[in-house]
PDB file of N, CA and C in Angstrom:
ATOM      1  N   UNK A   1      67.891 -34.486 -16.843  1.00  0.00           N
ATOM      2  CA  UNK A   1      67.022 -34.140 -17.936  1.00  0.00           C
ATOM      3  C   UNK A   1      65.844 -33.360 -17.385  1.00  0.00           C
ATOM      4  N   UNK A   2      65.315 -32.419 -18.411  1.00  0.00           N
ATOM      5  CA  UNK A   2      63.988 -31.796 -17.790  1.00  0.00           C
ATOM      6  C   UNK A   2      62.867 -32.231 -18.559  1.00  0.00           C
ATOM      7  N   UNK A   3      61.780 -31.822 -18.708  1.00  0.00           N
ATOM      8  CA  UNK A   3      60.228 -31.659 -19.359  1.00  0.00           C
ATOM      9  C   UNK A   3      60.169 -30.455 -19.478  1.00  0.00           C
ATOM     10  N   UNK A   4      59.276 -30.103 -20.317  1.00  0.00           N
ATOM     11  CA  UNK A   4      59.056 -28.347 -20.264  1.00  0.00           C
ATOM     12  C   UNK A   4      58.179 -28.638 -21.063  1.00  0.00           C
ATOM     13  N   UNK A   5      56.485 -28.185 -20.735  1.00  0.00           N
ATOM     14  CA  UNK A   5      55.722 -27.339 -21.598  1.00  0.00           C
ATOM     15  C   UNK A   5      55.225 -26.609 -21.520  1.00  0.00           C
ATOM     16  N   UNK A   6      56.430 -25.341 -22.284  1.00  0.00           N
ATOM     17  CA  UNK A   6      55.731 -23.789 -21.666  1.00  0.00           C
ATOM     18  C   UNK A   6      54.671 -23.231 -21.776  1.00  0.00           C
ATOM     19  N   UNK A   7      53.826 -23.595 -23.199  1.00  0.00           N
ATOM     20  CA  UNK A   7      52.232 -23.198 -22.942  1.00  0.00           C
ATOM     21  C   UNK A   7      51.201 -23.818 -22.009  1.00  0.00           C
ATOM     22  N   UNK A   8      51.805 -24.991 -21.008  1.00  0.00           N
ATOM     23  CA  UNK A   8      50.971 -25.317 -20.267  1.00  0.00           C
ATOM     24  C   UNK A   8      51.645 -24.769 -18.924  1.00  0.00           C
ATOM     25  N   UNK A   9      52.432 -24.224 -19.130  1.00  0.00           N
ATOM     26  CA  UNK A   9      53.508 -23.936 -17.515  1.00  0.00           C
ATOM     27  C   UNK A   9      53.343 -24.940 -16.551  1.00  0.00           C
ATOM     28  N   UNK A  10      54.148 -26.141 -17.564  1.00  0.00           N
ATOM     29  CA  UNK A  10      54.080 -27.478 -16.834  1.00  0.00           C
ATOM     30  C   UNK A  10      55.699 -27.619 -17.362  1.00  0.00           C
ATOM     31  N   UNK A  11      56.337 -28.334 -16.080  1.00  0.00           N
ATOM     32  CA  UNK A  11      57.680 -28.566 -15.995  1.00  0.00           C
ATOM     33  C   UNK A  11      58.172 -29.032 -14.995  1.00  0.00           C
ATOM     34  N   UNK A  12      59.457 -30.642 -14.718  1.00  0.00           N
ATOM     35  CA  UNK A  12      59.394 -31.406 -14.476  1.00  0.00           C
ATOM     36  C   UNK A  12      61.076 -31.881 -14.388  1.00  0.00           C
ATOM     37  N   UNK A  13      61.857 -31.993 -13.218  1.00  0.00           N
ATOM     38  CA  UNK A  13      63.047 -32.758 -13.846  1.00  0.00           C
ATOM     39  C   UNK A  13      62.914 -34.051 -14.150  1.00  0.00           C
ATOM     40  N   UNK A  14      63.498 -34.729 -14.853  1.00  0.00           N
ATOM     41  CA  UNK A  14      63.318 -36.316 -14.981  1.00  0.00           C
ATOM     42  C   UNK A  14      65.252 -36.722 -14.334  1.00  0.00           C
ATOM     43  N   UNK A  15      64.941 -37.502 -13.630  1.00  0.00           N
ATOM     44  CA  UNK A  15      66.100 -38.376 -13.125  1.00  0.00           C
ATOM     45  C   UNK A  15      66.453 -39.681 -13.489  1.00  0.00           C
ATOM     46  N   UNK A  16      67.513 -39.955 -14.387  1.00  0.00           N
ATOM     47  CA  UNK A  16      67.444 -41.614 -14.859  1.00  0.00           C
ATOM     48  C   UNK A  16      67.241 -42.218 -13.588  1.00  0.00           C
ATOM     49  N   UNK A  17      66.602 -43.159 -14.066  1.00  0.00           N
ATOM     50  CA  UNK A  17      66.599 -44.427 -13.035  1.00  0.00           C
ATOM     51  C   UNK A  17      65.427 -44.054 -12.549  1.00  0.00           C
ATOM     52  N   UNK A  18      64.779 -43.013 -11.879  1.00  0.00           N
ATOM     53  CA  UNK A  18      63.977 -43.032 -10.843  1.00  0.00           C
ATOM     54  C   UNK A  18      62.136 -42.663 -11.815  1.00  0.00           C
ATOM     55  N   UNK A  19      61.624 -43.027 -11.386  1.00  0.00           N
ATOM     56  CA  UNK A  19      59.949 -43.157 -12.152  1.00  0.00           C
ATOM     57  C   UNK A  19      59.932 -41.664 -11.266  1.00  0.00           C
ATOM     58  N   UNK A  20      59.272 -40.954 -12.436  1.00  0.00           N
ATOM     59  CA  UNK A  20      58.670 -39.907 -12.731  1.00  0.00           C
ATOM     60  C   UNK A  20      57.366 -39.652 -13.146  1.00  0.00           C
ATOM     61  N   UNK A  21      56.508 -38.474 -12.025  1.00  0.00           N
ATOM     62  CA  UNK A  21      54.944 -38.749 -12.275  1.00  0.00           C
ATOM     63  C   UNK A  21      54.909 -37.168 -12.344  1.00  0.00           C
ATOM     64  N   UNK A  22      54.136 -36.859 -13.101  1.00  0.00           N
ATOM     65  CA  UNK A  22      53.312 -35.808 -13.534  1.00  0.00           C
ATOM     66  C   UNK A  22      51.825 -34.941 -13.529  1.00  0.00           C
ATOM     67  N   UNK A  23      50.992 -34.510 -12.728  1.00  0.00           N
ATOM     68  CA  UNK A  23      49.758 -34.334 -12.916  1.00  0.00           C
ATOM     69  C   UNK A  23      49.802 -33.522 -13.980  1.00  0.00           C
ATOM     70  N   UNK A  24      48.730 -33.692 -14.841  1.00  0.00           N
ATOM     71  CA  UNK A  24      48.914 -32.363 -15.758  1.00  0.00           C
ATOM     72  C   UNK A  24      47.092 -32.228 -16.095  1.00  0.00           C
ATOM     73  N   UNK A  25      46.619 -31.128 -16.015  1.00  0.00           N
ATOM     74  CA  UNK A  25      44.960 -30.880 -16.001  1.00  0.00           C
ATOM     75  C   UNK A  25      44.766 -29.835 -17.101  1.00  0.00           C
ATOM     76  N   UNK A  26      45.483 -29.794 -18.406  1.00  0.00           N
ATOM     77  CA  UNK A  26      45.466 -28.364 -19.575  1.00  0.00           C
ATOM     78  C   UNK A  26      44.256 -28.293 -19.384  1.00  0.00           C
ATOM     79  N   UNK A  27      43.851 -26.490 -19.787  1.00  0.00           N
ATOM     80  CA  UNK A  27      43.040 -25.887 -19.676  1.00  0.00           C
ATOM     81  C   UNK A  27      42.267 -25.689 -20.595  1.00  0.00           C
ATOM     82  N   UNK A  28      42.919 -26.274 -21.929  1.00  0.00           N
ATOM     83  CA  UNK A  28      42.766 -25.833 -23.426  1.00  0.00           C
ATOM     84  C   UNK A  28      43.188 -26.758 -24.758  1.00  0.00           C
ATOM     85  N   UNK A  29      42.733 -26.819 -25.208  1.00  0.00           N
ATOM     86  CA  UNK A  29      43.149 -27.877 -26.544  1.00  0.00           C
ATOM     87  C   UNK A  29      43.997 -27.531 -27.746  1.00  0.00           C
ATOM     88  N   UNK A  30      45.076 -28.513 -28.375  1.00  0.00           N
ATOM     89  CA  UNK A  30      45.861 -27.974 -29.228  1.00  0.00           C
ATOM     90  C   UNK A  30      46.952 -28.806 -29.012  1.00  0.00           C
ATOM     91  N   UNK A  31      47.849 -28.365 -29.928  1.00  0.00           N
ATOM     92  CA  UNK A  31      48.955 -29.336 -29.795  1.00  0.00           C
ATOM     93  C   UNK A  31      50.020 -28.401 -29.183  1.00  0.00           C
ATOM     94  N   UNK A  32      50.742 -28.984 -28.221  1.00  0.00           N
ATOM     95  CA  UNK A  32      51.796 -28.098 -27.249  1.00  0.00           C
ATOM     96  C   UNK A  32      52.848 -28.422 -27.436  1.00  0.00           C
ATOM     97  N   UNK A  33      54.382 -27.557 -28.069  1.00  0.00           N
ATOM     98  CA  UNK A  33      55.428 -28.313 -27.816  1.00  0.00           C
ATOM     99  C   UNK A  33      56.239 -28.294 -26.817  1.00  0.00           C
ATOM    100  N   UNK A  34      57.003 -29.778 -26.651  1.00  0.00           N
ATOM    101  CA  UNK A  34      57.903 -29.791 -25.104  1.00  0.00           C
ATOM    102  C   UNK A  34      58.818 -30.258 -25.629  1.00  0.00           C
ATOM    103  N   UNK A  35      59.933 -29.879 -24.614  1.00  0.00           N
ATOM    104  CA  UNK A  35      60.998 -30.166 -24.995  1.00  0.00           C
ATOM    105  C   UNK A  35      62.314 -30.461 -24.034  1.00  0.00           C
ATOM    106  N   UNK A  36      63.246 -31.046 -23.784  1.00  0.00           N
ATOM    107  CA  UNK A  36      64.765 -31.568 -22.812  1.00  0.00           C
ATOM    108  C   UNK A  36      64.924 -29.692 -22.319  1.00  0.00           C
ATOM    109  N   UNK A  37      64.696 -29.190 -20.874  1.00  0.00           N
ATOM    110  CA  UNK A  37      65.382 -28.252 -20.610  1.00  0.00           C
ATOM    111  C   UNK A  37      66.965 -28.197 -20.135  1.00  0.00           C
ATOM    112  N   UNK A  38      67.163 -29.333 -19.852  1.00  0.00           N
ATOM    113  CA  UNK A  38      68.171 -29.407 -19.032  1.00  0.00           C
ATOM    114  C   UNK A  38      69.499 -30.270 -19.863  1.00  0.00           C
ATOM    115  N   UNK A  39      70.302 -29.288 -20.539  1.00  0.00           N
ATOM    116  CA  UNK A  39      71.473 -30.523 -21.225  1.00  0.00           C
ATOM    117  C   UNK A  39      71.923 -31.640 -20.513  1.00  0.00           C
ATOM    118  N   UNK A  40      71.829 -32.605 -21.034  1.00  0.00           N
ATOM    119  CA  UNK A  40      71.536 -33.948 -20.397  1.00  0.00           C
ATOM    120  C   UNK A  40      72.892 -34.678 -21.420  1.00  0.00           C
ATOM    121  N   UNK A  41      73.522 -34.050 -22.983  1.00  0.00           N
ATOM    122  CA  UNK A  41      74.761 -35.223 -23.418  1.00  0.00           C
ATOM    123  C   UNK A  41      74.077 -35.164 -24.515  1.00  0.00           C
ATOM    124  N   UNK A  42      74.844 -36.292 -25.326  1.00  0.00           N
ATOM    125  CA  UNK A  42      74.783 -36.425 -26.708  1.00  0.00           C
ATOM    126  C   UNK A  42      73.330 -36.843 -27.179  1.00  0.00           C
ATOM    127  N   UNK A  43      72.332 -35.831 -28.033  1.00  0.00           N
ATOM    128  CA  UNK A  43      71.541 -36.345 -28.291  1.00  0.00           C
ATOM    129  C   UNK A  43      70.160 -35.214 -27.762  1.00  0.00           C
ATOM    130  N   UNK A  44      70.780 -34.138 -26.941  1.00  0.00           N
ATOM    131  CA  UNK A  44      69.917 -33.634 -26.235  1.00  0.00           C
ATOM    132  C   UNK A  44      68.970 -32.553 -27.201  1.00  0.00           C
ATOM    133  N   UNK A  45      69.722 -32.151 -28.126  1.00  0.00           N
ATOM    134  CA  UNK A  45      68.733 -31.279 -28.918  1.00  0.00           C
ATOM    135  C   UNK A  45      67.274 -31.709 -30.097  1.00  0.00           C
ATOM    136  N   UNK A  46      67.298 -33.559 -29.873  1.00  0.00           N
ATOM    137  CA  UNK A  46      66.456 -33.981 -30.485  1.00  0.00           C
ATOM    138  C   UNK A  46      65.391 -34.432 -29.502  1.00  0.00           C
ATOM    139  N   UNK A  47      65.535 -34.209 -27.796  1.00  0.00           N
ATOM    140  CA  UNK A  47      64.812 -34.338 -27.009  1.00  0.00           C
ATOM    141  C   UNK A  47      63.573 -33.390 -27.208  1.00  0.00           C
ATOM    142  N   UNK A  48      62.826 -33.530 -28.191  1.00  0.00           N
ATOM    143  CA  UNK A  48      61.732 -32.651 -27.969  1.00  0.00           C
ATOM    144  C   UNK A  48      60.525 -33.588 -29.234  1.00  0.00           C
ATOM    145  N   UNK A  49      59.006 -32.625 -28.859  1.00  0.00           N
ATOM    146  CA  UNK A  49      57.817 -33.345 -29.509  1.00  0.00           C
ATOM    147  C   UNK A  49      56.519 -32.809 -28.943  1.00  0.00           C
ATOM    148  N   UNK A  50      55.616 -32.959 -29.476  1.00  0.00           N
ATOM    149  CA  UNK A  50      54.220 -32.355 -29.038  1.00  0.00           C
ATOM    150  C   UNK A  50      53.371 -33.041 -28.470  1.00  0.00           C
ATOM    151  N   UNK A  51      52.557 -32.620 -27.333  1.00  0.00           N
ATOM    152  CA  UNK A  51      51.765 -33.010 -26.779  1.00  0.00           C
ATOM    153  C   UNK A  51      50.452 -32.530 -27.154  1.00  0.00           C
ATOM    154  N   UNK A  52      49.545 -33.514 -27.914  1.00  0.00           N
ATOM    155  CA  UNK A  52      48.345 -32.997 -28.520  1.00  0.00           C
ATOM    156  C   UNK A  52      47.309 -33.357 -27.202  1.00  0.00           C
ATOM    157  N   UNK A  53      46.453 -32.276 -26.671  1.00  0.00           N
ATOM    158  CA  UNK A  53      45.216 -32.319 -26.142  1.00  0.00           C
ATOM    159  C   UNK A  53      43.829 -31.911 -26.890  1.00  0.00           C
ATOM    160  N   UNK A  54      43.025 -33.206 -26.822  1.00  0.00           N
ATOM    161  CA  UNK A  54      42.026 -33.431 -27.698  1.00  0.00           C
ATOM    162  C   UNK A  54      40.639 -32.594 -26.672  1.00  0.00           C
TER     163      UNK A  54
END
């Protein structure tokens, strides 16, 4: 599975099983959408949602 948020050009594989860490420092406020880059199986095109920075 991936992460992707292209307006922050932040992106990330995620590996089941294994904990996954992220720095992320946006530059700017708004709501960003992200979304599964990586087809991952049944279910993958609802892998997505916004990341609001206040």
């Amino acid at each position: 599975m991936g992460f992707n948020v292209p307006d922050l050009k932040v992106r990330t594989d995620i590996i089941p099983n294994i904990k996954t860490r992220l720095a992320l420092m946006p530059d700017k406020v708004g709501e960003f959408p992200f979304y599964c880059d990586i087809f991952c199986g049944s279910g993958h095109e609802d892998m997505s949602g916004v990341l609001i920075v206040t």
